[in-house]
Protein backbone atom coordinates (compact mmCIF):
# COMPACT_ATOMS: atom_id res chain seq x y z
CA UNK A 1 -141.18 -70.76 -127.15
CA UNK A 2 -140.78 -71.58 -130.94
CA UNK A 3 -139.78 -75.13 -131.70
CA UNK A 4 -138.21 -75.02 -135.47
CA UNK A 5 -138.94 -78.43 -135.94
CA UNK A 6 -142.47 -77.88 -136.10
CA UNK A 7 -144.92 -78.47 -139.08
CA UNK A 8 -145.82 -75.58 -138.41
CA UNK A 9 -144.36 -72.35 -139.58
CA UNK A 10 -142.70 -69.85 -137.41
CA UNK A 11 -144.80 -67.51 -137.99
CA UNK A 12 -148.10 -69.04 -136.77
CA UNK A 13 -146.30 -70.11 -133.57
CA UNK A 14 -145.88 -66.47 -133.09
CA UNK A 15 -149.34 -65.46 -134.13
CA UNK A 16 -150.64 -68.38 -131.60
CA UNK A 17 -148.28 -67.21 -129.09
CA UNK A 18 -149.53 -63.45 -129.27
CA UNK A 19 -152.97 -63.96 -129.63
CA UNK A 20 -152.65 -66.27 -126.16
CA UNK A 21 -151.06 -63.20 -124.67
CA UNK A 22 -154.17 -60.87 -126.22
CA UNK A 23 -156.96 -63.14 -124.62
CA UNK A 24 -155.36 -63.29 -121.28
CA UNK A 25 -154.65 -60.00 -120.91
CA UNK A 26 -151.21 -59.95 -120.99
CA UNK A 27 -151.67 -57.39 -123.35
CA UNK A 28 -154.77 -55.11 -122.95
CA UNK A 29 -156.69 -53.19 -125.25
CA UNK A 30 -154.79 -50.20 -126.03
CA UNK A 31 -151.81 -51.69 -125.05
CA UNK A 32 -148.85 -51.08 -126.92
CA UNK A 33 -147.39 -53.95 -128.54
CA UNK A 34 -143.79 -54.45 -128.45
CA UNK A 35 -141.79 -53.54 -131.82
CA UNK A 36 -140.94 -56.01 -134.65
CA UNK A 37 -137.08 -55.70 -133.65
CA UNK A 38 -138.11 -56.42 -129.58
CA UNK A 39 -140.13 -59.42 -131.03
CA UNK A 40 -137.68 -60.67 -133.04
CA UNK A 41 -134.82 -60.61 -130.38
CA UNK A 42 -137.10 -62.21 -127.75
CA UNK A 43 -137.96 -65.14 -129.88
CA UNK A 44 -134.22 -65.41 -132.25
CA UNK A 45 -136.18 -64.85 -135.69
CA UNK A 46 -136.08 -62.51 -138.29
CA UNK A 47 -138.32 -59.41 -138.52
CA UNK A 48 -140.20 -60.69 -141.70
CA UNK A 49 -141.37 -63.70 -139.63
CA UNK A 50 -142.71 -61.29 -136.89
CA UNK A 51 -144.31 -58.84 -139.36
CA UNK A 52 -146.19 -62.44 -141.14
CA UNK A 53 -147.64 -63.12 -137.59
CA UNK A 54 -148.43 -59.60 -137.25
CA UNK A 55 -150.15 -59.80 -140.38
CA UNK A 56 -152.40 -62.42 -139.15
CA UNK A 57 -153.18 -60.73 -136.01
CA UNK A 58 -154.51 -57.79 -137.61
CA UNK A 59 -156.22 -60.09 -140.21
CA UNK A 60 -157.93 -61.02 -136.82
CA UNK A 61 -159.12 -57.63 -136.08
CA UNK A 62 -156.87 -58.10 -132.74
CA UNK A 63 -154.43 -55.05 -133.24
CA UNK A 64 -154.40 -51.84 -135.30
CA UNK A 65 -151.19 -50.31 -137.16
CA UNK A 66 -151.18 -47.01 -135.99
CA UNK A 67 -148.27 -44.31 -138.31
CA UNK A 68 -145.86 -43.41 -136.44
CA UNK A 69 -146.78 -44.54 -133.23
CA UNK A 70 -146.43 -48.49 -133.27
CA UNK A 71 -148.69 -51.52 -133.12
CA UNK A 72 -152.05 -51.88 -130.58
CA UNK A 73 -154.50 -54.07 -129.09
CA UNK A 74 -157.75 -53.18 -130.21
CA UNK A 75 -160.77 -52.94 -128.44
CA UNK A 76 -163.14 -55.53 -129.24
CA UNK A 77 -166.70 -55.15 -129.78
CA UNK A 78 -169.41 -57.05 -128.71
CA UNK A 79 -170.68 -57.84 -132.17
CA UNK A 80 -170.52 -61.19 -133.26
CA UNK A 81 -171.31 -62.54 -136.79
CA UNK A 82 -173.02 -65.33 -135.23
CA UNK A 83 -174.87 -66.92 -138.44
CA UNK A 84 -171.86 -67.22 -140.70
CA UNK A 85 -171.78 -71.15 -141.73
CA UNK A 86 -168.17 -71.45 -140.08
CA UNK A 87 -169.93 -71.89 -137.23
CA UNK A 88 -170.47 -70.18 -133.35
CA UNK A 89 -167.20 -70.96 -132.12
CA UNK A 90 -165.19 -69.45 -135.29
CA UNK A 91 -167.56 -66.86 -134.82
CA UNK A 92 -166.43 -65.70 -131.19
CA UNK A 93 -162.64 -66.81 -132.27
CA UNK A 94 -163.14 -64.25 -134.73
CA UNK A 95 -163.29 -61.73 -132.40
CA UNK A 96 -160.45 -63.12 -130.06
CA UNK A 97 -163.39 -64.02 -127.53
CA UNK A 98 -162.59 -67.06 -125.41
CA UNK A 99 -165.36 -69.32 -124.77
CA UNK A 100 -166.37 -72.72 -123.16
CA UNK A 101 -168.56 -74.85 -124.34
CA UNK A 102 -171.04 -77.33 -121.50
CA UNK A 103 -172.37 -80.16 -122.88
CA UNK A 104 -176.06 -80.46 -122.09
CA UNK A 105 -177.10 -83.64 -124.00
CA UNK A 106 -174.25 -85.84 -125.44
CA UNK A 107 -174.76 -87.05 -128.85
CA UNK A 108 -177.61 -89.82 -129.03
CA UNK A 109 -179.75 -91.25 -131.74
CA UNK A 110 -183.27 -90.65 -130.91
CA UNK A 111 -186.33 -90.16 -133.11
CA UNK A 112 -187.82 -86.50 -133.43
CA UNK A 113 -191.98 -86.24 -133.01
CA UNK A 114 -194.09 -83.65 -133.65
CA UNK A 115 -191.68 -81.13 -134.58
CA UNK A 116 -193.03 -79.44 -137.86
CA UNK A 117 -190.32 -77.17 -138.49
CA UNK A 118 -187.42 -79.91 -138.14
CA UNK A 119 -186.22 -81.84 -141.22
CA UNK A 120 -185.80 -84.91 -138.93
CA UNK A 121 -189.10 -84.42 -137.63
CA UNK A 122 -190.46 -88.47 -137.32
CA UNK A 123 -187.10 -89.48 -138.52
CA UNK A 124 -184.07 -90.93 -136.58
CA UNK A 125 -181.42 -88.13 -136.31
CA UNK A 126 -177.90 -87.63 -133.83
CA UNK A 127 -179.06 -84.94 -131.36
CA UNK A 128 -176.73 -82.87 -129.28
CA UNK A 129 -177.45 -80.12 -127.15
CA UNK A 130 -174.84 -77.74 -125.60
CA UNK A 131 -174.41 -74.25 -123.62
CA UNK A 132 -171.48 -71.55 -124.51
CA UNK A 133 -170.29 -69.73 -121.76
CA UNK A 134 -168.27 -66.84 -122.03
CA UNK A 135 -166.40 -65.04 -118.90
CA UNK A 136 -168.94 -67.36 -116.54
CA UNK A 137 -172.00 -66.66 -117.89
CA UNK A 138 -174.31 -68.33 -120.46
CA UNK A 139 -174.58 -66.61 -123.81
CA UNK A 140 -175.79 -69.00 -126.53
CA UNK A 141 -178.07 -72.15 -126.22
CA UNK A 142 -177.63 -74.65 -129.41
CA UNK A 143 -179.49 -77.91 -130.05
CA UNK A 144 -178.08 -79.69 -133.14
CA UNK A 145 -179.77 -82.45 -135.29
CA UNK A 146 -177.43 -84.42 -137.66
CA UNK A 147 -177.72 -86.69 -140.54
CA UNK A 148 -177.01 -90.44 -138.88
CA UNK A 149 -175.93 -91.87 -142.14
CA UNK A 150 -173.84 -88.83 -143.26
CA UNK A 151 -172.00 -88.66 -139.78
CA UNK A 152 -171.74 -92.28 -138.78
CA UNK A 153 -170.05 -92.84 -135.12
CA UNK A 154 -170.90 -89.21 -134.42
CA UNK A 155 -171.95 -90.36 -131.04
CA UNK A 156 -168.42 -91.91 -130.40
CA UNK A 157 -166.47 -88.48 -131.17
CA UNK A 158 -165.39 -86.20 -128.12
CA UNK A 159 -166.95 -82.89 -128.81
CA UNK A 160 -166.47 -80.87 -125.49
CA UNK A 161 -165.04 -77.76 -126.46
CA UNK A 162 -164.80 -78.66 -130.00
CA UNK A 163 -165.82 -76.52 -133.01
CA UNK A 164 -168.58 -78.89 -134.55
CA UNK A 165 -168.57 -77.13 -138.06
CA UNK A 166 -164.13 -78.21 -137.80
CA UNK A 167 -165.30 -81.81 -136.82
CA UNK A 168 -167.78 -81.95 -139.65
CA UNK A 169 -164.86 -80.38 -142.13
CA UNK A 170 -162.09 -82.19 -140.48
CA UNK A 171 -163.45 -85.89 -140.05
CA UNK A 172 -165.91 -86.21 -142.77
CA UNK A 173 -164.05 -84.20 -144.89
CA UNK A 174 -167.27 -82.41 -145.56
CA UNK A 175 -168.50 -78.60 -146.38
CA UNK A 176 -171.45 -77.02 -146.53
CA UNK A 177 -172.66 -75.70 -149.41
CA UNK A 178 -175.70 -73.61 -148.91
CA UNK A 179 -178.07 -72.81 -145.67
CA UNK A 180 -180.78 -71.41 -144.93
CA UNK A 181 -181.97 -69.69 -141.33
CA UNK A 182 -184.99 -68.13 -139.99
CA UNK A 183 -184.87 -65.44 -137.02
CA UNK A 184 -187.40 -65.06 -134.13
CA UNK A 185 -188.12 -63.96 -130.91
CA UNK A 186 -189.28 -66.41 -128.60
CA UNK A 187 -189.66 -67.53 -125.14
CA UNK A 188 -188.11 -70.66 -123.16
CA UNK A 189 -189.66 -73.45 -120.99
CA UNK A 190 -188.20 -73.47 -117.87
CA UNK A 191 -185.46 -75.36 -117.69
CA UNK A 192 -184.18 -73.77 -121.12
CA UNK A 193 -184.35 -70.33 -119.42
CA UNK A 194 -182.55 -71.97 -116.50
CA UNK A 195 -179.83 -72.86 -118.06
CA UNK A 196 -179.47 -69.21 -119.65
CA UNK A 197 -179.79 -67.51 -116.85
CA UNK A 198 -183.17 -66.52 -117.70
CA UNK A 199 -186.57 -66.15 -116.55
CA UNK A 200 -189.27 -67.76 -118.75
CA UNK A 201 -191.03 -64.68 -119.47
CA UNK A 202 -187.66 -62.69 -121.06
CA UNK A 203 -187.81 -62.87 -125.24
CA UNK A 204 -184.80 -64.74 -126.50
CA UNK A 205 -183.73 -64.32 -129.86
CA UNK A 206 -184.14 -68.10 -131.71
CA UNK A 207 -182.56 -68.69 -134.84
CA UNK A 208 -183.42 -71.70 -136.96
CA UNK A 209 -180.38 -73.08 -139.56
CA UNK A 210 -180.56 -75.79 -141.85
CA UNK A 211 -177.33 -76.72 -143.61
CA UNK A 212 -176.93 -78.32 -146.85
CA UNK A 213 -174.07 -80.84 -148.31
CA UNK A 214 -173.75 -81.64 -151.11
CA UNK A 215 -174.27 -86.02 -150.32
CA UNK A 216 -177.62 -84.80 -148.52
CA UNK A 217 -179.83 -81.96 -148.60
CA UNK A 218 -180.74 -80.44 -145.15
CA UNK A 219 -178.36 -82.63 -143.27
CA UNK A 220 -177.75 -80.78 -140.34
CA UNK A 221 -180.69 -78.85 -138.46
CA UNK A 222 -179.94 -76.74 -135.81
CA UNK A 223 -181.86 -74.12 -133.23
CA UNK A 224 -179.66 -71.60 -131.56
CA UNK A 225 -181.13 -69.19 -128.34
CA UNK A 226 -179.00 -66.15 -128.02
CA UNK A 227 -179.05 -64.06 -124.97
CA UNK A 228 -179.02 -60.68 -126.68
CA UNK A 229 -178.05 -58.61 -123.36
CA UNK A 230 -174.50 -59.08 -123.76
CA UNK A 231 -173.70 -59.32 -127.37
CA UNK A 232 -175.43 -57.99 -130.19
CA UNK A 233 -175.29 -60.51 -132.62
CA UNK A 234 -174.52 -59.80 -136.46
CA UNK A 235 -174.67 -61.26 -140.16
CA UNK A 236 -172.64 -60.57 -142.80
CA UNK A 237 -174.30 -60.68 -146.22
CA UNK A 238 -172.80 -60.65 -149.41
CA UNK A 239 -174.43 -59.11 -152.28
CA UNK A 240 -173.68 -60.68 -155.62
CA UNK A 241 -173.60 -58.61 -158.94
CA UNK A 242 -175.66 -58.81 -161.78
């Protein structure tokens, strides 16, 4: 239910509340979603605070306004703008797609040798390795590689199920301001593969991202294998005008 004394407005309890409902399947794509005036006598509010959390929901890309006919659950694709610098678990929220996240490696300080391609490479750097899971099966792969001096005590944060790029924002009060990746298809070791699913000999797509801030240069390195057999995975690019 709404609490009123909440922080937070009305109107985002609702959107939270609905988008639950979406996700579980309460309501189903193509579903029918109950009218403003239903809404609003089911929860004791006004109709502009149902329409604001509406608002927000199709913002979302979760339901379509339809003339005539009434508000519904769209059906979501399975393309994900994986490599926008919000990071992979915006990216699936985006789409209303619930995930969970495995830790594979907590977060320890080691020292990275003879890897070229890696900023940290013979430097000490945080490393954390995890698995995203979606509906039971393993989708996404990520090893990260952070900046010890820039994220001090990273190794004493909880970060199950945690959007790192929300950490990073949230508790260092830090934002990226450019990045750079690099897109390949690859193959696993073994026990990569196992964890995916996988067989050594299936091509994974492996993306490379280095993230700038604006204290440190190439602060955060990261490599990302994407099982491309249930999501196609997408990038938005802006094109700026000259």
């Amino acid at each position: 239910m709404l609490n009123p004394q909440s922080p937070l407005p009305l109107y985002h309890q609702l959107a939270d509340i609905l988008i639950a409902q979406i996700r579980s399947g309460t309501h189903k794509p193509g579903d029918l979603i109950p009218s403003e005036t239903a809404i609003a006598k089911q929860y004791g509010i006004g109709r502009p605070t149902v329409r604001q959390a509406m608002d927000i929901l199709v913002r979302r890309g979760l339901v379509e306004r339809k003339r005539g006919s009434g508000t519904f659950v769209k059906s979501q694709d399975q393309q994900v703008d994986l490599f926008s610098l919000a990071g992979t678990s915006q990216a699936f929220l985006t789409k209303g797609i619930e995930t969970t996240s495995k830790t594979i490696e907590p977060v320890t300080l080691r020292e990275v040798i003879d890897d070229k391609n890696n900023p940290f490479n013979k430097k000490r750097t945080f490393f954390l390795s995890r698995l995203t899971i979606i509906r039971q099966e393993p989708v996404l792969l990520e090893e990260f590689y952070l900046h010890p001096e820039l994220f001090p005590g990273l190794d004493n944060v909880d970060l199950e199920n945690r959007s790192l790029s929300r950490v990073v924002s949230d508790q260092y009060y830090l934002k990226p301001e450019t990045g750079r990746q690099t897109f390949k298809i690859s193959f696993l070791s073994e026990d990569k593969a196992e964890l995916l699913k996988l067989k050594p000999a299936d091509p994974i797509l492996e993306v490379e991202r280095t993230l700038d801030f604006p204290a440190a240069k190439r602060a955060i390195f990261s490599r990302l294998y994407c099982r491309t057999d249930e999501f196609a995975f997408s990038q938005t690019i802006s094109l700026a005008r000259t």
